[in-house]
PDB file of N, CA and C in Angstrom:
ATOM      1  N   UNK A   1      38.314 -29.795   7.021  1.00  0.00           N
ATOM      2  CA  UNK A   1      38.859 -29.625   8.354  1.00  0.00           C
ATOM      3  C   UNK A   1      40.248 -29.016   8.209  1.00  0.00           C
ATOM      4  N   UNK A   2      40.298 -28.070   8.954  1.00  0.00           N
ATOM      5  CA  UNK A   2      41.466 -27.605   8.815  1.00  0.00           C
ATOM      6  C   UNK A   2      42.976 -28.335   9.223  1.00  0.00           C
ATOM      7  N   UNK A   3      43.251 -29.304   9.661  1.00  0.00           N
ATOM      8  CA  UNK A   3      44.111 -30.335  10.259  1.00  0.00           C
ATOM      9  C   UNK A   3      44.012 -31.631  10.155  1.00  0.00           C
ATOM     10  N   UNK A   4      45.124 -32.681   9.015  1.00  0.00           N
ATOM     11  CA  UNK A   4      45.032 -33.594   9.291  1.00  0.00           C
ATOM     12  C   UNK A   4      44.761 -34.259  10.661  1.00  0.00           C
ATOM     13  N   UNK A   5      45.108 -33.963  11.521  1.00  0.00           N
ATOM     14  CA  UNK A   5      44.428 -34.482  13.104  1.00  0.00           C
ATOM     15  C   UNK A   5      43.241 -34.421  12.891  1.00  0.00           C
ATOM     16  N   UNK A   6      42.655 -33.686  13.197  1.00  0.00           N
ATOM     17  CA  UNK A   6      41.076 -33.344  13.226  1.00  0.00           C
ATOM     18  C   UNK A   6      40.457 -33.864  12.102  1.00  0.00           C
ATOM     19  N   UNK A   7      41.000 -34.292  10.785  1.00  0.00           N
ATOM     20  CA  UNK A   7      40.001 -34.949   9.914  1.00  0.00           C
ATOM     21  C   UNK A   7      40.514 -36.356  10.445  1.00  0.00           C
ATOM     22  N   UNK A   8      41.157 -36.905  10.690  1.00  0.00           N
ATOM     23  CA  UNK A   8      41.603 -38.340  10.982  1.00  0.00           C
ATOM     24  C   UNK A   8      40.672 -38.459  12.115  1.00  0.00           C
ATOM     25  N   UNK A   9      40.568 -37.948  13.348  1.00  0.00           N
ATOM     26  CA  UNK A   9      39.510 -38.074  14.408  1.00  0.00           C
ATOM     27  C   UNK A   9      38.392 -38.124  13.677  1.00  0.00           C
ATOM     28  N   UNK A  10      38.090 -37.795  12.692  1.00  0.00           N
ATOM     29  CA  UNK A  10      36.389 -37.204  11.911  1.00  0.00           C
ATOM     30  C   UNK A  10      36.448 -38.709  11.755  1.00  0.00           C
ATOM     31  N   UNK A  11      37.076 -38.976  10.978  1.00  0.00           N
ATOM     32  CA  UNK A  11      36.949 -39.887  10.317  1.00  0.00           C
ATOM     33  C   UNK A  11      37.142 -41.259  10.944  1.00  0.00           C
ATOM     34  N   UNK A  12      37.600 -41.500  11.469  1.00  0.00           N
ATOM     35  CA  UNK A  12      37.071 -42.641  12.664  1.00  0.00           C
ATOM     36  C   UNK A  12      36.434 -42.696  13.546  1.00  0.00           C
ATOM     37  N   UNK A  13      35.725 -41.709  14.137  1.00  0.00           N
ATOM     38  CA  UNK A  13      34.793 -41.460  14.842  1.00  0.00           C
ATOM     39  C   UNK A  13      33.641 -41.704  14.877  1.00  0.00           C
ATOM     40  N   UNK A  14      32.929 -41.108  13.419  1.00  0.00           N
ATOM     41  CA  UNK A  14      32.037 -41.114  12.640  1.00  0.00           C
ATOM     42  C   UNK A  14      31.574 -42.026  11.787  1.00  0.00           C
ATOM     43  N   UNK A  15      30.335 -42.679  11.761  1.00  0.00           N
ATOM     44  CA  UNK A  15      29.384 -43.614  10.538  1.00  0.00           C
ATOM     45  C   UNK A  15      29.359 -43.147   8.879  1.00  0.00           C
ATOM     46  N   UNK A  16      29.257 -41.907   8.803  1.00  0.00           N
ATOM     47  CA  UNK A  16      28.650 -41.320   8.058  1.00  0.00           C
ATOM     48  C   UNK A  16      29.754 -40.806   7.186  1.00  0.00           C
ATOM     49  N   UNK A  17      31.064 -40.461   7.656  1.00  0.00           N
ATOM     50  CA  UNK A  17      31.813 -39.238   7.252  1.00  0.00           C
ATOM     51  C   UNK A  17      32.449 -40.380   5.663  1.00  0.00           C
ATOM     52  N   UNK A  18      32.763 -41.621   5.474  1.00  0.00           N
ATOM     53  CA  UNK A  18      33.358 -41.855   4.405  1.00  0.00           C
ATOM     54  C   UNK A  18      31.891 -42.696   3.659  1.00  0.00           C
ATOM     55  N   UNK A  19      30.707 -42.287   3.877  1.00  0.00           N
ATOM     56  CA  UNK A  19      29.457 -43.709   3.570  1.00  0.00           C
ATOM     57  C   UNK A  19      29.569 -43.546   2.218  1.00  0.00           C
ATOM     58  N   UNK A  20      29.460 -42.492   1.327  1.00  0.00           N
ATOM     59  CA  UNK A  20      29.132 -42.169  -0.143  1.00  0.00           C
ATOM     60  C   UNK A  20      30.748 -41.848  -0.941  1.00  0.00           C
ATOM     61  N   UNK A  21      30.558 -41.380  -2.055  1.00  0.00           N
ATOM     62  CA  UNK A  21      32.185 -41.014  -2.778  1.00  0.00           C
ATOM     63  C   UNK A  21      32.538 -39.263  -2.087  1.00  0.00           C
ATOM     64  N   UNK A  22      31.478 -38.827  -1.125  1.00  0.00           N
ATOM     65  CA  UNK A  22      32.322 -37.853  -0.756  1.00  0.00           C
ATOM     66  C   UNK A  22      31.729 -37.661   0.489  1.00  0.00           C
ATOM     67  N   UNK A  23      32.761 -37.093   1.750  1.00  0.00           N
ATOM     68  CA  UNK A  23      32.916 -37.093   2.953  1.00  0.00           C
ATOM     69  C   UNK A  23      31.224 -36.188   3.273  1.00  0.00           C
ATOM     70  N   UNK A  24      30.798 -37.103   3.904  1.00  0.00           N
ATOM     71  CA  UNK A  24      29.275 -35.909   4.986  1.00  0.00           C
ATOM     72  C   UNK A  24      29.567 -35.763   6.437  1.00  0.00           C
ATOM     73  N   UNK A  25      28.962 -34.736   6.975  1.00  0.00           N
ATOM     74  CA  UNK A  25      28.823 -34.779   8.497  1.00  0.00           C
ATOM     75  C   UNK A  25      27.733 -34.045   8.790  1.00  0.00           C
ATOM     76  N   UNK A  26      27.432 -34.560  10.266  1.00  0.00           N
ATOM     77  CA  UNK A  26      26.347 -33.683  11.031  1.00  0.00           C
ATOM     78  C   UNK A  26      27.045 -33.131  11.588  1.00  0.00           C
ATOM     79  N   UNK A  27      26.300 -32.013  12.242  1.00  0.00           N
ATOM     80  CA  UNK A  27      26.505 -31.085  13.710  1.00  0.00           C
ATOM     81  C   UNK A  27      26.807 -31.860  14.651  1.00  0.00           C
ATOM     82  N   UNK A  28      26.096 -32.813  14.588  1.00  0.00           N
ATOM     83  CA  UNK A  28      25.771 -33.415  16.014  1.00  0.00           C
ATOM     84  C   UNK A  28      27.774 -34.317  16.048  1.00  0.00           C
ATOM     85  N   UNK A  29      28.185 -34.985  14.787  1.00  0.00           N
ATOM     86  CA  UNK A  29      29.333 -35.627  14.775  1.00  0.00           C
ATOM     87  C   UNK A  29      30.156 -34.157  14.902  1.00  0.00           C
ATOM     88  N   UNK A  30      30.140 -33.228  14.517  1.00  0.00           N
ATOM     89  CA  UNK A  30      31.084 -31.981  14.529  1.00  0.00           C
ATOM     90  C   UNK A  30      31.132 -32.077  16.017  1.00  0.00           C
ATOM     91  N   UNK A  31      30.193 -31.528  16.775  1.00  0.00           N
ATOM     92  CA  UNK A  31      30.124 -31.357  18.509  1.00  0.00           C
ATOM     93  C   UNK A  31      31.168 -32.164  18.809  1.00  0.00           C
ATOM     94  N   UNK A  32      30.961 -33.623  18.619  1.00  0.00           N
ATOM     95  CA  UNK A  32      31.661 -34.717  19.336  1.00  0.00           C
ATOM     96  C   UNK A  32      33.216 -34.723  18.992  1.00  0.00           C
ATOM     97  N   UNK A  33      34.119 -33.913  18.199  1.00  0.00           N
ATOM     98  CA  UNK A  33      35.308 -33.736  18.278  1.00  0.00           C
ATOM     99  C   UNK A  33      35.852 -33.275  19.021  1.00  0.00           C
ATOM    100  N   UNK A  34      36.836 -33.574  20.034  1.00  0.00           N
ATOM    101  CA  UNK A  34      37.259 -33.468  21.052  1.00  0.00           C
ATOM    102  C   UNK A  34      38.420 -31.965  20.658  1.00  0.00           C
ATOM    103  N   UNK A  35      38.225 -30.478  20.847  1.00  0.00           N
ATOM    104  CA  UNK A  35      38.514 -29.810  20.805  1.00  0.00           C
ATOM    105  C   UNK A  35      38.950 -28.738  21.961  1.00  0.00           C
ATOM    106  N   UNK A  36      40.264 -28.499  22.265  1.00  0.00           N
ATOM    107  CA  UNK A  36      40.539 -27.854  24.173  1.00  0.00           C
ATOM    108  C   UNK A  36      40.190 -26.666  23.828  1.00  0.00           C
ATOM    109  N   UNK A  37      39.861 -26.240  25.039  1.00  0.00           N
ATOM    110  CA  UNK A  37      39.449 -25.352  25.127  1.00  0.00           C
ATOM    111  C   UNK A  37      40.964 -24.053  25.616  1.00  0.00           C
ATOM    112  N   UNK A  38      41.769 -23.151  24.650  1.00  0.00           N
ATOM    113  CA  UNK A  38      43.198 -22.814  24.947  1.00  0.00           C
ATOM    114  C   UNK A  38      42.933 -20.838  24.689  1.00  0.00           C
ATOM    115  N   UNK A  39      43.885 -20.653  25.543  1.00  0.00           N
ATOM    116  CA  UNK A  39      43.740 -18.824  25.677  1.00  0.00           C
ATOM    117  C   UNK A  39      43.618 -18.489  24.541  1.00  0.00           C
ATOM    118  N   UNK A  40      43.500 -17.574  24.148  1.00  0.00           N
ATOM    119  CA  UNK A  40      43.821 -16.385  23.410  1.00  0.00           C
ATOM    120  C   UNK A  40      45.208 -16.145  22.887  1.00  0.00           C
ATOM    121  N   UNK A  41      46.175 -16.356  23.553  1.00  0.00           N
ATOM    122  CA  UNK A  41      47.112 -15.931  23.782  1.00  0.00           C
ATOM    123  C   UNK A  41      48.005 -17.557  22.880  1.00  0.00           C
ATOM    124  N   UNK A  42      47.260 -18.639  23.227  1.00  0.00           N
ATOM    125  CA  UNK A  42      47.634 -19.920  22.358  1.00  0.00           C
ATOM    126  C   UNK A  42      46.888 -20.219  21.460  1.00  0.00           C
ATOM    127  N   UNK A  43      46.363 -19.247  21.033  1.00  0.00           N
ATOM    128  CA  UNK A  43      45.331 -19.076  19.264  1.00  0.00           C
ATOM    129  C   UNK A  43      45.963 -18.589  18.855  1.00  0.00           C
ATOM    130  N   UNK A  44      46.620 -17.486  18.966  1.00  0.00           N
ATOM    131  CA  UNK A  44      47.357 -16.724  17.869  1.00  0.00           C
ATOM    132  C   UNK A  44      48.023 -17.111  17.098  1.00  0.00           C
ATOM    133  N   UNK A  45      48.882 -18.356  17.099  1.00  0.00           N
ATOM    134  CA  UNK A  45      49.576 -18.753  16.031  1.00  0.00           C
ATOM    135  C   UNK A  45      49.033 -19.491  15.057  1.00  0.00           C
ATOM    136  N   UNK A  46      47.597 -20.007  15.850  1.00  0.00           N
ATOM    137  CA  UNK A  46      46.745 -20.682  14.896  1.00  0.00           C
ATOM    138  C   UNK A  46      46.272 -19.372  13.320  1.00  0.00           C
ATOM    139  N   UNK A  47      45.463 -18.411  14.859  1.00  0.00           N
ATOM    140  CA  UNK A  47      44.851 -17.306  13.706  1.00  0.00           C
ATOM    141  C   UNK A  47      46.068 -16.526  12.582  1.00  0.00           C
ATOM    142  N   UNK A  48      47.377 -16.700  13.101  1.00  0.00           N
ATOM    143  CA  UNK A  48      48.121 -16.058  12.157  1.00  0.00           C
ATOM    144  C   UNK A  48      48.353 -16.971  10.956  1.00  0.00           C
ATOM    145  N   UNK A  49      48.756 -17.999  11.178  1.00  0.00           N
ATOM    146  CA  UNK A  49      48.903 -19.482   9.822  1.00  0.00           C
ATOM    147  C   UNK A  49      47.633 -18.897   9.277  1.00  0.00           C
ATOM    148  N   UNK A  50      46.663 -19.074   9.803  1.00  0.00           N
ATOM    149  CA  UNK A  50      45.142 -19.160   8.853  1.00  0.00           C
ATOM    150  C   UNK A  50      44.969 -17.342   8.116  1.00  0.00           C
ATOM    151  N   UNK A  51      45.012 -16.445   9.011  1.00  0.00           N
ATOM    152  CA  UNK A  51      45.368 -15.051   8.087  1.00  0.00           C
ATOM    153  C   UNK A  51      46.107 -15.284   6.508  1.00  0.00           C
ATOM    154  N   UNK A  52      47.243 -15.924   6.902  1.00  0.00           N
ATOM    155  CA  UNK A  52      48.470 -16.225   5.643  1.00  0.00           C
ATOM    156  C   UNK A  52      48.046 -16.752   4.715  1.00  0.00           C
ATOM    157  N   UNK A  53      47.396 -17.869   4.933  1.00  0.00           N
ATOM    158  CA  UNK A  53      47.013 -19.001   4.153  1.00  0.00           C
ATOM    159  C   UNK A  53      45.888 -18.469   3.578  1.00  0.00           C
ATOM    160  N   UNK A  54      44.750 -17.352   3.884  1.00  0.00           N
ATOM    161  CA  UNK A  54      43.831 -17.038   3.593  1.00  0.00           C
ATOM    162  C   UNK A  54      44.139 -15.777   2.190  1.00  0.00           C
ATOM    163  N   UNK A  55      45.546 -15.121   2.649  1.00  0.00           N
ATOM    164  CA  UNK A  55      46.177 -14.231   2.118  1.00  0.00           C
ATOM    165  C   UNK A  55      46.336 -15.121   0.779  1.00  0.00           C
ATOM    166  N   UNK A  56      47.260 -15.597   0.797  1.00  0.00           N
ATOM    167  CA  UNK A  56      47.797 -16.506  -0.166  1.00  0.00           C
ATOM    168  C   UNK A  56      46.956 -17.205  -0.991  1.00  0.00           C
ATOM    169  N   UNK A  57      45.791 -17.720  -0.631  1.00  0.00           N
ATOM    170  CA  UNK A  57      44.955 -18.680  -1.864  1.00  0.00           C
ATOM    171  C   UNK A  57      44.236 -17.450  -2.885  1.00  0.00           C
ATOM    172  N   UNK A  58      43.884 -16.210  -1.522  1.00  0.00           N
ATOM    173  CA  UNK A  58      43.528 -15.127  -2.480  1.00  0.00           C
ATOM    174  C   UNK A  58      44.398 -14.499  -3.692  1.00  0.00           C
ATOM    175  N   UNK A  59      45.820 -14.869  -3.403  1.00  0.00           N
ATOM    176  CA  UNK A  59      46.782 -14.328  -4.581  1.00  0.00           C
ATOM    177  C   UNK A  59      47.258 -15.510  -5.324  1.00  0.00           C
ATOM    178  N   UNK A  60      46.774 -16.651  -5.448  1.00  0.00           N
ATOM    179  CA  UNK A  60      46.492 -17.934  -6.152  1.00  0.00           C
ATOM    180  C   UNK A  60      47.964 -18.641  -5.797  1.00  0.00           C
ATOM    181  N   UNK A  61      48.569 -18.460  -4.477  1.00  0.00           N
ATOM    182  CA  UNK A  61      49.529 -18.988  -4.107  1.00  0.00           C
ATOM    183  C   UNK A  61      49.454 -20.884  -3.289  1.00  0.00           C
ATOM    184  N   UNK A  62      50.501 -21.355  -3.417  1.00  0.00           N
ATOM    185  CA  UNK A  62      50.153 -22.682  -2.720  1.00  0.00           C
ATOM    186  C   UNK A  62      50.146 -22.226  -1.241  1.00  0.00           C
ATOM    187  N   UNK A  63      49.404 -23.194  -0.444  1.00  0.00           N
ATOM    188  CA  UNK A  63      49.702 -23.216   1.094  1.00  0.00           C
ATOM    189  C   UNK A  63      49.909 -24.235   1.613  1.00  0.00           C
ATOM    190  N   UNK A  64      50.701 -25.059   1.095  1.00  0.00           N
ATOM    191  CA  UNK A  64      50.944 -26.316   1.721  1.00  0.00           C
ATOM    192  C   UNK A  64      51.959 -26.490   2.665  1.00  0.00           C
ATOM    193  N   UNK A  65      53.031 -25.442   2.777  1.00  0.00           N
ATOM    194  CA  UNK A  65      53.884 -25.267   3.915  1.00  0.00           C
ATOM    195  C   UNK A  65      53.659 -24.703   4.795  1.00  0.00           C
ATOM    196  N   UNK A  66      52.396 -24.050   5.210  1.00  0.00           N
ATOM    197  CA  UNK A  66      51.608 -22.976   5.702  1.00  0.00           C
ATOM    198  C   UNK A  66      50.460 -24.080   6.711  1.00  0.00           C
ATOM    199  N   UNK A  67      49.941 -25.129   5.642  1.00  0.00           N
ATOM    200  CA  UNK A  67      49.242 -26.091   6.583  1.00  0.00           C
ATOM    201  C   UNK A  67      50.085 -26.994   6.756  1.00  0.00           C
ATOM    202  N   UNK A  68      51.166 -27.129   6.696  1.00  0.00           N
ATOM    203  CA  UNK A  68      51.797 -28.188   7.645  1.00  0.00           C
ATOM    204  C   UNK A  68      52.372 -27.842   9.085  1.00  0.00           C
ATOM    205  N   UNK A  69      52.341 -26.257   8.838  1.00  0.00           N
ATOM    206  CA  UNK A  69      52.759 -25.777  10.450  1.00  0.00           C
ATOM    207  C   UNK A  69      51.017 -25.831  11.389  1.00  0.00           C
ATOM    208  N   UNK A  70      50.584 -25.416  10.523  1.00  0.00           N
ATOM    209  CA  UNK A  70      49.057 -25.952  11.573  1.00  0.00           C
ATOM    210  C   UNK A  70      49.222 -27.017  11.915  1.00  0.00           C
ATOM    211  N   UNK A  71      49.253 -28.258  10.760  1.00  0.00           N
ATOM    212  CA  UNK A  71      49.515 -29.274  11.452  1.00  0.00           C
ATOM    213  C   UNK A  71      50.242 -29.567  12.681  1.00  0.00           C
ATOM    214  N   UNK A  72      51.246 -29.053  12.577  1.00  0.00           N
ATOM    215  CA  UNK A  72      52.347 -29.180  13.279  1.00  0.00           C
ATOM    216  C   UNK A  72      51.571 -28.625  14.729  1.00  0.00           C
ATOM    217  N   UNK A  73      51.299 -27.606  14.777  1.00  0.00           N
ATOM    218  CA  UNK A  73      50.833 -26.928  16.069  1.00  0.00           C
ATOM    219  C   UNK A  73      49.616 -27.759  16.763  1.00  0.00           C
ATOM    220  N   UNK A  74      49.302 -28.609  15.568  1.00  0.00           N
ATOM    221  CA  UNK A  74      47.955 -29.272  16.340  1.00  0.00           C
ATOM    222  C   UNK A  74      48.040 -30.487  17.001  1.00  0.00           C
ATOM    223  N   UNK A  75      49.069 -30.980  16.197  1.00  0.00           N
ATOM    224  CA  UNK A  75      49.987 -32.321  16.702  1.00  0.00           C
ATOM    225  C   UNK A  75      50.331 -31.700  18.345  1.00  0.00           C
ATOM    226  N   UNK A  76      50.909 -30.560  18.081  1.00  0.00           N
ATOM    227  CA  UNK A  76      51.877 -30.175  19.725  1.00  0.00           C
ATOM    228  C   UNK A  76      50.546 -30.152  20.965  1.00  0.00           C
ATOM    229  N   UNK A  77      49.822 -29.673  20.449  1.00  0.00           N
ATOM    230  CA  UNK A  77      48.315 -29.087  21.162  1.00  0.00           C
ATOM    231  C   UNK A  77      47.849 -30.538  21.901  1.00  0.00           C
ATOM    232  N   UNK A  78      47.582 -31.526  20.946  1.00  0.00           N
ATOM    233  CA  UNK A  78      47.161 -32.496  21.134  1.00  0.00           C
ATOM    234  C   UNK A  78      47.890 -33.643  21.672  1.00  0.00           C
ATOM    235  N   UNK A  79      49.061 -33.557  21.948  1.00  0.00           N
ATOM    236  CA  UNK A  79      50.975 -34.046  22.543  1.00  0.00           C
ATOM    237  C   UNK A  79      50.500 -35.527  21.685  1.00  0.00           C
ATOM    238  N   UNK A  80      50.783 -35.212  20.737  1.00  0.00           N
ATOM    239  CA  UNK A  80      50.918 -36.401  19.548  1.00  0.00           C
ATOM    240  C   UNK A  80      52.058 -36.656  19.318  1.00  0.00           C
ATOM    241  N   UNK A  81      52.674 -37.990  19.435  1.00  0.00           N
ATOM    242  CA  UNK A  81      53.645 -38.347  19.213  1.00  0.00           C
ATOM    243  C   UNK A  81      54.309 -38.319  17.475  1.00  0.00           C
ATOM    244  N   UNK A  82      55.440 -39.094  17.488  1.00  0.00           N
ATOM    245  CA  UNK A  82      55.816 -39.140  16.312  1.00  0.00           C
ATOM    246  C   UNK A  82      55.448 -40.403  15.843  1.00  0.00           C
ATOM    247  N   UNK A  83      55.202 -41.537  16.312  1.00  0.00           N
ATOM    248  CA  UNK A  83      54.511 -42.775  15.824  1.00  0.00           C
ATOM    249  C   UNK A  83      53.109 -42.554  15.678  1.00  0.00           C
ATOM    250  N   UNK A  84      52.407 -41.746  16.127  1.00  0.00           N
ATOM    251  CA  UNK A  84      51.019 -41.378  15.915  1.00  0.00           C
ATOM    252  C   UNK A  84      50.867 -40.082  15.054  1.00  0.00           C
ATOM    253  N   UNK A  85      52.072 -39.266  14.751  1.00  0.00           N
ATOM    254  CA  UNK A  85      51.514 -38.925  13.314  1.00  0.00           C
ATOM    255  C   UNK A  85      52.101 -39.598  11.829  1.00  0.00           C
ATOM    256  N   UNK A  86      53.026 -40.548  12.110  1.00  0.00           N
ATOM    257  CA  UNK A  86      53.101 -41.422  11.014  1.00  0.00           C
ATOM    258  C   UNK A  86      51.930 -41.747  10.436  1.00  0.00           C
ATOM    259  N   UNK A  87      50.660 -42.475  11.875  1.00  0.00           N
ATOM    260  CA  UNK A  87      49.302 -43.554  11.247  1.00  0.00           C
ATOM    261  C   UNK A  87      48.668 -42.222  10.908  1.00  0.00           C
ATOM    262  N   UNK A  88      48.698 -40.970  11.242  1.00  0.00           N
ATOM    263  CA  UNK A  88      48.019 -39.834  11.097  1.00  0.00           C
ATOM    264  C   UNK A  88      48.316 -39.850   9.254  1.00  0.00           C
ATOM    265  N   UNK A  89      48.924 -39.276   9.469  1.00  0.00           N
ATOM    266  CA  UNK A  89      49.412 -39.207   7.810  1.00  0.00           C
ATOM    267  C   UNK A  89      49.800 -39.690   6.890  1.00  0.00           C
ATOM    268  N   UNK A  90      49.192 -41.239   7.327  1.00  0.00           N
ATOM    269  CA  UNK A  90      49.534 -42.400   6.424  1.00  0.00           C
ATOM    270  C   UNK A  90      51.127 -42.821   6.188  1.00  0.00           C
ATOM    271  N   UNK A  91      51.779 -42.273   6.803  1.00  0.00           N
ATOM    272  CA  UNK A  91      53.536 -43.346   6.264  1.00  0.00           C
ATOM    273  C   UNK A  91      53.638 -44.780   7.085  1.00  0.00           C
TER     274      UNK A  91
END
């Protein structure tokens, strides 16, 4: 998943997603993630992070400052507080 948010929702949501030593899902649990529906115009910063990041693993670079601004944008998207991405991200 591209966003700690969105795997933390997976993952409490879902029966299935921690049952074995590695994460499964259905379609049917994918559907059920609560995802808005936002312009075009409020994708773009998504699709540009993910261009970069796509850039970068291809030139064997890290992207870990790269997915923390996703994060970041998904937190804003989703008006997540700052006590709720503490439990998000485990601190």
């Amino acid at each position: 998943m591209a966003s700690k948010y969105i795997s933390y929702l997976y993952i409490k949501s879902s029966t299935i997603a921690t049952k074995d030593d590695f994460r499964q899902t259905t379609l049917t649990e994918l559907r059920n993630i609560p995802i808005p529906n936002i312009s075009l115009t409020s994708q773009q910063p998504f699709i540009t992070l993910v261009d970069k990041i796509l850039e970068a693993k291809q030139q064997g670079n890290d992207t870990t400052v790269l997915e923390k601004q996703i994060d970041h944008l998904v937190y804003e998207l989703y008006g997540i507080t700052e006590e709720e991405k503490k439990v998000i991200e485990g601190n």
